[in-house]
C-alpha atoms as a PDB file:
ATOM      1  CA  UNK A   1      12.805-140.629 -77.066  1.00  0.00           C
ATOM      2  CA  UNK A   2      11.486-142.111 -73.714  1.00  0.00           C
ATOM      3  CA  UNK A   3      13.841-140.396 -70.805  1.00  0.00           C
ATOM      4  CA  UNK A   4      13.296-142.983 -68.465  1.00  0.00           C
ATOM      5  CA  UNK A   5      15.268-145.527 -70.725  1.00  0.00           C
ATOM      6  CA  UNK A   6      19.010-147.207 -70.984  1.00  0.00           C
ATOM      7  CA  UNK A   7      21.203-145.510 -73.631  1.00  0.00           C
ATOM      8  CA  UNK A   8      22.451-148.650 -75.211  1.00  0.00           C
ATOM      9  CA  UNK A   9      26.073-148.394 -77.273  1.00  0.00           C
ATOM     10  CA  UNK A  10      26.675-151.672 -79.126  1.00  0.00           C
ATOM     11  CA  UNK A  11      29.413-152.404 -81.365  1.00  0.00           C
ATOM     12  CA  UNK A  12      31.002-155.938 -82.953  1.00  0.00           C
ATOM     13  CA  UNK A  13      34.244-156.407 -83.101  1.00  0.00           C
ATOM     14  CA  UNK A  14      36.584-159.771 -83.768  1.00  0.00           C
ATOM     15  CA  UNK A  15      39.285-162.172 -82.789  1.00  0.00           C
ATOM     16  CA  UNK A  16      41.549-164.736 -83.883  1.00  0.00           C
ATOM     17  CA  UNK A  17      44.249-167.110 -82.888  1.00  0.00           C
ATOM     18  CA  UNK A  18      46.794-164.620 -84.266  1.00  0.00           C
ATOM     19  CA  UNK A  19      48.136-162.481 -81.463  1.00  0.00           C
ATOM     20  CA  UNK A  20      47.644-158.766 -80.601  1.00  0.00           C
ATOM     21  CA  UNK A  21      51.104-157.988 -80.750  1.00  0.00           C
ATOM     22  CA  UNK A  22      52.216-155.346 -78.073  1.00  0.00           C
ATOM     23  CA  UNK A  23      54.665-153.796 -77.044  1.00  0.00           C
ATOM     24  CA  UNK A  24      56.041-155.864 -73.554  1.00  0.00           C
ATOM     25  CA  UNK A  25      59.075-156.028 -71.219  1.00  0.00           C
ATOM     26  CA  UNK A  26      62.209-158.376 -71.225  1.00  0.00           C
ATOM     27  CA  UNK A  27      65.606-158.717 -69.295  1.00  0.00           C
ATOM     28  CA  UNK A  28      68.163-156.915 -71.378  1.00  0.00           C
ATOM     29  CA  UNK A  29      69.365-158.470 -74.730  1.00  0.00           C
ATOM     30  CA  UNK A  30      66.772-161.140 -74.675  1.00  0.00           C
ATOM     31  CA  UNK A  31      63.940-160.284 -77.362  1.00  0.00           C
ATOM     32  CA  UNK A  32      60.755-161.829 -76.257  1.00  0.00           C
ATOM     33  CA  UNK A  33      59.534-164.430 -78.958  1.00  0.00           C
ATOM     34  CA  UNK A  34      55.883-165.201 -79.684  1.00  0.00           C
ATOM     35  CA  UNK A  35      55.356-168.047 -81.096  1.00  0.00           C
ATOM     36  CA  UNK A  36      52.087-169.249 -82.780  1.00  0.00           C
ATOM     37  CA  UNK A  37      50.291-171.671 -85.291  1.00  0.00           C
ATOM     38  CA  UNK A  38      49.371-168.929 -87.957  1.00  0.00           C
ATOM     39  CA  UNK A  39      46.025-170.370 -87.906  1.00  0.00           C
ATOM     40  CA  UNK A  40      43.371-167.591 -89.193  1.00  0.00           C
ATOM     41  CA  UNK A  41      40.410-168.868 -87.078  1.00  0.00           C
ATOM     42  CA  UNK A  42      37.797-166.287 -85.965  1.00  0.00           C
ATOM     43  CA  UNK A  43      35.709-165.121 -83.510  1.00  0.00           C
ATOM     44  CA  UNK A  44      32.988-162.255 -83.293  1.00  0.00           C
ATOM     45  CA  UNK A  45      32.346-160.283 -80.241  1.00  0.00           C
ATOM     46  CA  UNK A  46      29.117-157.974 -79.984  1.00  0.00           C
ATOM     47  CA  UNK A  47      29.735-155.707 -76.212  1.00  0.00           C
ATOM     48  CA  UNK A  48      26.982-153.479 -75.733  1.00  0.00           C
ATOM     49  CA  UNK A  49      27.448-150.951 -72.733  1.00  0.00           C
ATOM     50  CA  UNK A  50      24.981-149.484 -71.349  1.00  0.00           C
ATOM     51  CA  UNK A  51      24.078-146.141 -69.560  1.00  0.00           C
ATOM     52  CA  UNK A  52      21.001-145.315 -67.713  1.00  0.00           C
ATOM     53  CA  UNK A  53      19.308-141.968 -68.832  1.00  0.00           C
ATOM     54  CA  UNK A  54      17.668-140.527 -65.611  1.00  0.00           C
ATOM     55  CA  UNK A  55      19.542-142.619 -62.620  1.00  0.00           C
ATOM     56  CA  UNK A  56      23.314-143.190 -63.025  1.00  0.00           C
ATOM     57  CA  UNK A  57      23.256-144.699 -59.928  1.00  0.00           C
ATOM     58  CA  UNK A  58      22.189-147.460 -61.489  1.00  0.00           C
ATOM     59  CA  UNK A  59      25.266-147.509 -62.593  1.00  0.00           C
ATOM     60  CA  UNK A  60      26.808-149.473 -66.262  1.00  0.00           C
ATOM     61  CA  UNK A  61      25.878-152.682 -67.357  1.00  0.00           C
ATOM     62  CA  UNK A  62      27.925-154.423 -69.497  1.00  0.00           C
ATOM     63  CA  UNK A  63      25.747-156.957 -71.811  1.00  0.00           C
ATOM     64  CA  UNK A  64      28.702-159.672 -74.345  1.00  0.00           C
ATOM     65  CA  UNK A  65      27.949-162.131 -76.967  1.00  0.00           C
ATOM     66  CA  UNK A  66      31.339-164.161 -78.220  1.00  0.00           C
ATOM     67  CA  UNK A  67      30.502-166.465 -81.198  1.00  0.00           C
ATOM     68  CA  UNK A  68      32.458-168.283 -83.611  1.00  0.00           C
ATOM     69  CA  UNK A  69      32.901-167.048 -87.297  1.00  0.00           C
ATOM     70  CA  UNK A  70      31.411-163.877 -88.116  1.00  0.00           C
ATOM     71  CA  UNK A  71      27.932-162.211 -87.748  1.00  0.00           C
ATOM     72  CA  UNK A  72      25.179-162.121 -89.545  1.00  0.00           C
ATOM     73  CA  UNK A  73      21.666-161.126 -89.524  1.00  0.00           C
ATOM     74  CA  UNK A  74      20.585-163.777 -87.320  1.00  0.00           C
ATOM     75  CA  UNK A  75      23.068-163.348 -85.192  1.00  0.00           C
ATOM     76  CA  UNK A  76      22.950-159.966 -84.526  1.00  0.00           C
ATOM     77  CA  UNK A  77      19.263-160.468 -83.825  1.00  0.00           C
ATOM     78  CA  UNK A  78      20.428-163.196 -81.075  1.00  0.00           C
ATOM     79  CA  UNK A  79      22.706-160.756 -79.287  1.00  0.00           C
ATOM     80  CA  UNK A  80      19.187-158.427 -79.524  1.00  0.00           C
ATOM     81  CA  UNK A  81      17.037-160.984 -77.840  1.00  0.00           C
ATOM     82  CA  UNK A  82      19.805-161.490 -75.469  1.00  0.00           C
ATOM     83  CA  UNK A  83      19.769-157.981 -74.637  1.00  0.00           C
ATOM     84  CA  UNK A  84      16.117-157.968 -73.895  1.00  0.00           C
ATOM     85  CA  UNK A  85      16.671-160.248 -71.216  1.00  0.00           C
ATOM     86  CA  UNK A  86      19.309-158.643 -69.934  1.00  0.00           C
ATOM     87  CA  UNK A  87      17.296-155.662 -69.434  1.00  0.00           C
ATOM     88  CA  UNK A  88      14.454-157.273 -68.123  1.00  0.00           C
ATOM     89  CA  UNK A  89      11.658-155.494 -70.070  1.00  0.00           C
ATOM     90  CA  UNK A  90      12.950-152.390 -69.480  1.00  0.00           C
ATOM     91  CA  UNK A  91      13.138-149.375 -72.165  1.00  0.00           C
ATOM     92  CA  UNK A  92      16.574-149.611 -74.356  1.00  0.00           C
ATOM     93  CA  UNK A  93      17.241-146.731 -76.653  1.00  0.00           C
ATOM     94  CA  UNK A  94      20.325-148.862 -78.955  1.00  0.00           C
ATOM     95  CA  UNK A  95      22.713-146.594 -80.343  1.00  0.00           C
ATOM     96  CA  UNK A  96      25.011-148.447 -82.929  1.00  0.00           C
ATOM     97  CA  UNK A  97      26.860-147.450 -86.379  1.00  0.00           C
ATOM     98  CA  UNK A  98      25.858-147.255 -89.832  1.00  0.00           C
ATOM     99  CA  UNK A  99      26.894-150.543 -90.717  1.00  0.00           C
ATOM    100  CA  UNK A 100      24.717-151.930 -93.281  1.00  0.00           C
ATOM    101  CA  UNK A 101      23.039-154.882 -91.418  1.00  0.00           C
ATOM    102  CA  UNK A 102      22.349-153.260 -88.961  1.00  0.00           C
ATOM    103  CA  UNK A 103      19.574-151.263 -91.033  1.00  0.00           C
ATOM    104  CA  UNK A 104      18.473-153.900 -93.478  1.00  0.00           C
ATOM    105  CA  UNK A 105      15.353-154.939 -94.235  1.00  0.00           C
ATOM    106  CA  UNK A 106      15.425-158.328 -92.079  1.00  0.00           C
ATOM    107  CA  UNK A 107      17.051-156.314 -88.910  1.00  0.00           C
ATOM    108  CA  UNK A 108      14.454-153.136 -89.438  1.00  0.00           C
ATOM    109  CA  UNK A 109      11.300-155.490 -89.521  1.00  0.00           C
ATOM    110  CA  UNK A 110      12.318-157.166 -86.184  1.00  0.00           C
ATOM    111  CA  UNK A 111      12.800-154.234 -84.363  1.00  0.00           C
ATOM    112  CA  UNK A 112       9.523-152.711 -85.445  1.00  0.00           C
ATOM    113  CA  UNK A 113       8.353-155.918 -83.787  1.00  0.00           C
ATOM    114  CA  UNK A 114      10.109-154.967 -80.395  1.00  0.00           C
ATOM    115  CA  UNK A 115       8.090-152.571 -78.004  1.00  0.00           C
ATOM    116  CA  UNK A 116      11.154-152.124 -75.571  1.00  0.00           C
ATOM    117  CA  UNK A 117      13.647-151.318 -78.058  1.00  0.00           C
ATOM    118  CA  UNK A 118      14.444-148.080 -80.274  1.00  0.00           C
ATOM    119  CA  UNK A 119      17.332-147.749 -82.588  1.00  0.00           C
ATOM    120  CA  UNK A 120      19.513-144.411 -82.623  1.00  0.00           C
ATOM    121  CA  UNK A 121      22.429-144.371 -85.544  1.00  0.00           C
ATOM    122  CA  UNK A 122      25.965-142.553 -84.658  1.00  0.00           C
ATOM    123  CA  UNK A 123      27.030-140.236 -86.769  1.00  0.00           C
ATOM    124  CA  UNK A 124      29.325-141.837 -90.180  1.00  0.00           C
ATOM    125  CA  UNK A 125      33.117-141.779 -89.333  1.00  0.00           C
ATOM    126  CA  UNK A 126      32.500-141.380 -85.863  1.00  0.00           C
ATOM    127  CA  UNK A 127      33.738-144.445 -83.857  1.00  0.00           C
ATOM    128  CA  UNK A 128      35.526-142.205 -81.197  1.00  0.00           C
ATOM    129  CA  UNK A 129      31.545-141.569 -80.161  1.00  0.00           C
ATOM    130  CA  UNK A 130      31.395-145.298 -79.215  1.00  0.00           C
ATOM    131  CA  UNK A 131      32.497-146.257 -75.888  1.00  0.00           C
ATOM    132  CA  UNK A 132      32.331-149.768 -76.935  1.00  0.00           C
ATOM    133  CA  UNK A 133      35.422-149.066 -79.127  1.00  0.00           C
ATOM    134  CA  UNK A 134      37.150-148.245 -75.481  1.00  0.00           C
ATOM    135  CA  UNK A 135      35.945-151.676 -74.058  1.00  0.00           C
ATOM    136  CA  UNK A 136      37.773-153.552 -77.148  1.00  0.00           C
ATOM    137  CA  UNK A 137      40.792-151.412 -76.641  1.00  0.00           C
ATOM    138  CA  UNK A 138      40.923-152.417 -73.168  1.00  0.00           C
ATOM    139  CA  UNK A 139      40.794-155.742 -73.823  1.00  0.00           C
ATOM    140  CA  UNK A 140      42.934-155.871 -76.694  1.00  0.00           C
ATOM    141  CA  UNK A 141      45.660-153.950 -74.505  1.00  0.00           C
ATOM    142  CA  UNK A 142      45.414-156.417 -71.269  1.00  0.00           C
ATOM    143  CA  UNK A 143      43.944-159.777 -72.000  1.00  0.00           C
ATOM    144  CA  UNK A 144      44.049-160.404 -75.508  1.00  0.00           C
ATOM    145  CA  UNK A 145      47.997-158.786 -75.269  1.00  0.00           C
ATOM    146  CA  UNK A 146      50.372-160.924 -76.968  1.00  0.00           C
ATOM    147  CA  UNK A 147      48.200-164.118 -76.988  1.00  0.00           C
ATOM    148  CA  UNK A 148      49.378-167.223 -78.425  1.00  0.00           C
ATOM    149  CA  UNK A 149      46.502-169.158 -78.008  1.00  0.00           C
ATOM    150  CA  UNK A 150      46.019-172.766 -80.157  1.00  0.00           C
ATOM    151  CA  UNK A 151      41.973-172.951 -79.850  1.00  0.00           C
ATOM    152  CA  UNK A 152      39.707-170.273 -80.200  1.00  0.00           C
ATOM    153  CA  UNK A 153      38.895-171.535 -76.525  1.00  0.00           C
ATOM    154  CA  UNK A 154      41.675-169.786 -75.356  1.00  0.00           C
ATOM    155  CA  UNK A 155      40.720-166.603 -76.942  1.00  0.00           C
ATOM    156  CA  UNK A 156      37.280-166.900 -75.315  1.00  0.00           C
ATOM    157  CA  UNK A 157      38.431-167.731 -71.730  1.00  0.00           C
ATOM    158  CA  UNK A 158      41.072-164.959 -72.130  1.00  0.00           C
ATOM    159  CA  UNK A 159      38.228-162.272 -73.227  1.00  0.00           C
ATOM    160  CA  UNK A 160      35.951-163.628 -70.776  1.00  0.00           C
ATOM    161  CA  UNK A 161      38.373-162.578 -68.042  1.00  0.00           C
ATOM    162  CA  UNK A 162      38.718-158.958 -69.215  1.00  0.00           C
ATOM    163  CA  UNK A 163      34.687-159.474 -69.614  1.00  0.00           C
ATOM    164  CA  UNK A 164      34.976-160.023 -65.442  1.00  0.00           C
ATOM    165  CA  UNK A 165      38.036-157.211 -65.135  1.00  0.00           C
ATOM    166  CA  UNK A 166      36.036-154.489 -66.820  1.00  0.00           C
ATOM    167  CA  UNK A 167      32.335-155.573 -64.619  1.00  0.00           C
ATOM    168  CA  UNK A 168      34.432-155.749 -61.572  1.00  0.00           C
ATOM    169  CA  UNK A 169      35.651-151.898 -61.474  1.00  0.00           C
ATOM    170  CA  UNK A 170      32.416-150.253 -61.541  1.00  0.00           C
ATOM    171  CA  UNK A 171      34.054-146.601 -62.742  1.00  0.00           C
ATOM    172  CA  UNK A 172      35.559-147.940 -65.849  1.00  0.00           C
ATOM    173  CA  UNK A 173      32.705-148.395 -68.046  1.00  0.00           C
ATOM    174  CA  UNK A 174      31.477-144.499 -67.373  1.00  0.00           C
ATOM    175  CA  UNK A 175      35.398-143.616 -67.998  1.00  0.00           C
ATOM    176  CA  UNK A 176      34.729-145.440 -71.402  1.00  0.00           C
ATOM    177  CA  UNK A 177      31.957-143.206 -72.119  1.00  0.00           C
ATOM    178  CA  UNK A 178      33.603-139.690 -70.560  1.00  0.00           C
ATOM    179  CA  UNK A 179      36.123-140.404 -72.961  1.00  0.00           C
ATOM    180  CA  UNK A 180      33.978-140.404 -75.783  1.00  0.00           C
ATOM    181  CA  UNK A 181      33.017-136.629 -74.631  1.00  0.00           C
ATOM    182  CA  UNK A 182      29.376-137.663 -74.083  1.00  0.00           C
ATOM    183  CA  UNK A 183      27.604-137.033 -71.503  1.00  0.00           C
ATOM    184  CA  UNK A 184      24.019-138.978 -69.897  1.00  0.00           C
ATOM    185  CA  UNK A 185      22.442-137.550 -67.475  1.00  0.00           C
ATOM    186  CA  UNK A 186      18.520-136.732 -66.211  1.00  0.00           C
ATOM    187  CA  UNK A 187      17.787-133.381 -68.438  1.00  0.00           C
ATOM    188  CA  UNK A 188      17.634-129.630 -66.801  1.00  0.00           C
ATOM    189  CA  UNK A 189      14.473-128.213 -66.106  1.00  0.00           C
ATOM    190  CA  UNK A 190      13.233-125.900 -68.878  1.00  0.00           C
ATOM    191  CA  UNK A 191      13.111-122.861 -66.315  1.00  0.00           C
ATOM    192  CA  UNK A 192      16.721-123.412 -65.298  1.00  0.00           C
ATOM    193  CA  UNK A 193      19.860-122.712 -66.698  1.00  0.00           C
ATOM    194  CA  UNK A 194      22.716-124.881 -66.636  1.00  0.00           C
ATOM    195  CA  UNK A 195      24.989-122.338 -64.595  1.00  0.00           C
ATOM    196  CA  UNK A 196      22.215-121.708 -61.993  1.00  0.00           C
END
């Protein structure tokens, strides 16, 4: 693995029109009501947070793709390319479940076309190792809280502003990751200890 690289956690998640329902305040002996349309229209979100390995005072970058309907293939492949301009050319190492597409065939021969890209898997049953999984919580627990929204629109604009929220406050994306337990950082020196 090239140490001079971002550490790349991407994950998909989705939305829909029907509300995140939380738990919220109200004056005494009036029970909030949330009203909606029941309509089951998606959304997929792809976040992919990223860490670099040698100089965190780069700091996080936080790369997000919001499309309607569901992801496939070529999709995923789009949030990809829009990842490589993101990064500029730069070395990613992309560490991302064991979800099926993202290791078939299709996905495997276009990253073998990629110089700047390398794919790590996380271990199976292990989405606590994610810190993407922190980034939907967050914005499941704020944002998308309770939303009644009619068009998917209003989903979008509504993610897009815990999008801004989370970029804004440089120190949560590496809480994100320290919550995970994980840890990136430029490597000891083989003649050095870690408690020296």
């Amino acid at each position: 693995m090239n140490t001079r690289a971002w550490i790349v956690f991407l994950d998909e998640s989705g939305v829909s029109l029907l509300p995140q329902i939380r738990r919220t305040y109200a004056p005494r002996g009036r029970t909030p009501l949330l009203r909606h349309r029941l309509n089951w229209k998606r959304a997929s979100m792809a976040g992919a947070l990223g860490y670099h390995s040698t100089d965190p005072d780069r700091g996080a970058r936080l790369c997000f793709h919001l499309k309607p309907g569901s992801y496939d293939t070529t999709g995923r492949i789009e949030v990809l390319q829009q990842m490589k301009v993101f990064y500029r050319g730069e070395r990613v190492v992309l560490v991302w479940d064991g979800l099926s597409a993202h290791w078939s065939r299709a996905m495997r021969a276009w990253v073998a076309e990629q110089d700047w890209l390398t794919l790590e898997r996380l271990p199976a049953y292990a989405p606590e190792l994610n810190p993407v999984e922190l980034l939907w919580s967050s914005l499941k627990k704020r944002e998308l809280a309770n939303l009644a929204g009619d068009h998917l629109a209003d989903v979008a604009d509504a993610t897009e502003q815990g999008i801004h929220r989370i970029n804004a406050n440089p120190r949560l994306p590496w809480s994100f990751l320290a919550h995970t337990g994980l840890t990136i950082g430029p490597p000891h020196p083989p003649n050095l200890r870690k408690d020296q």
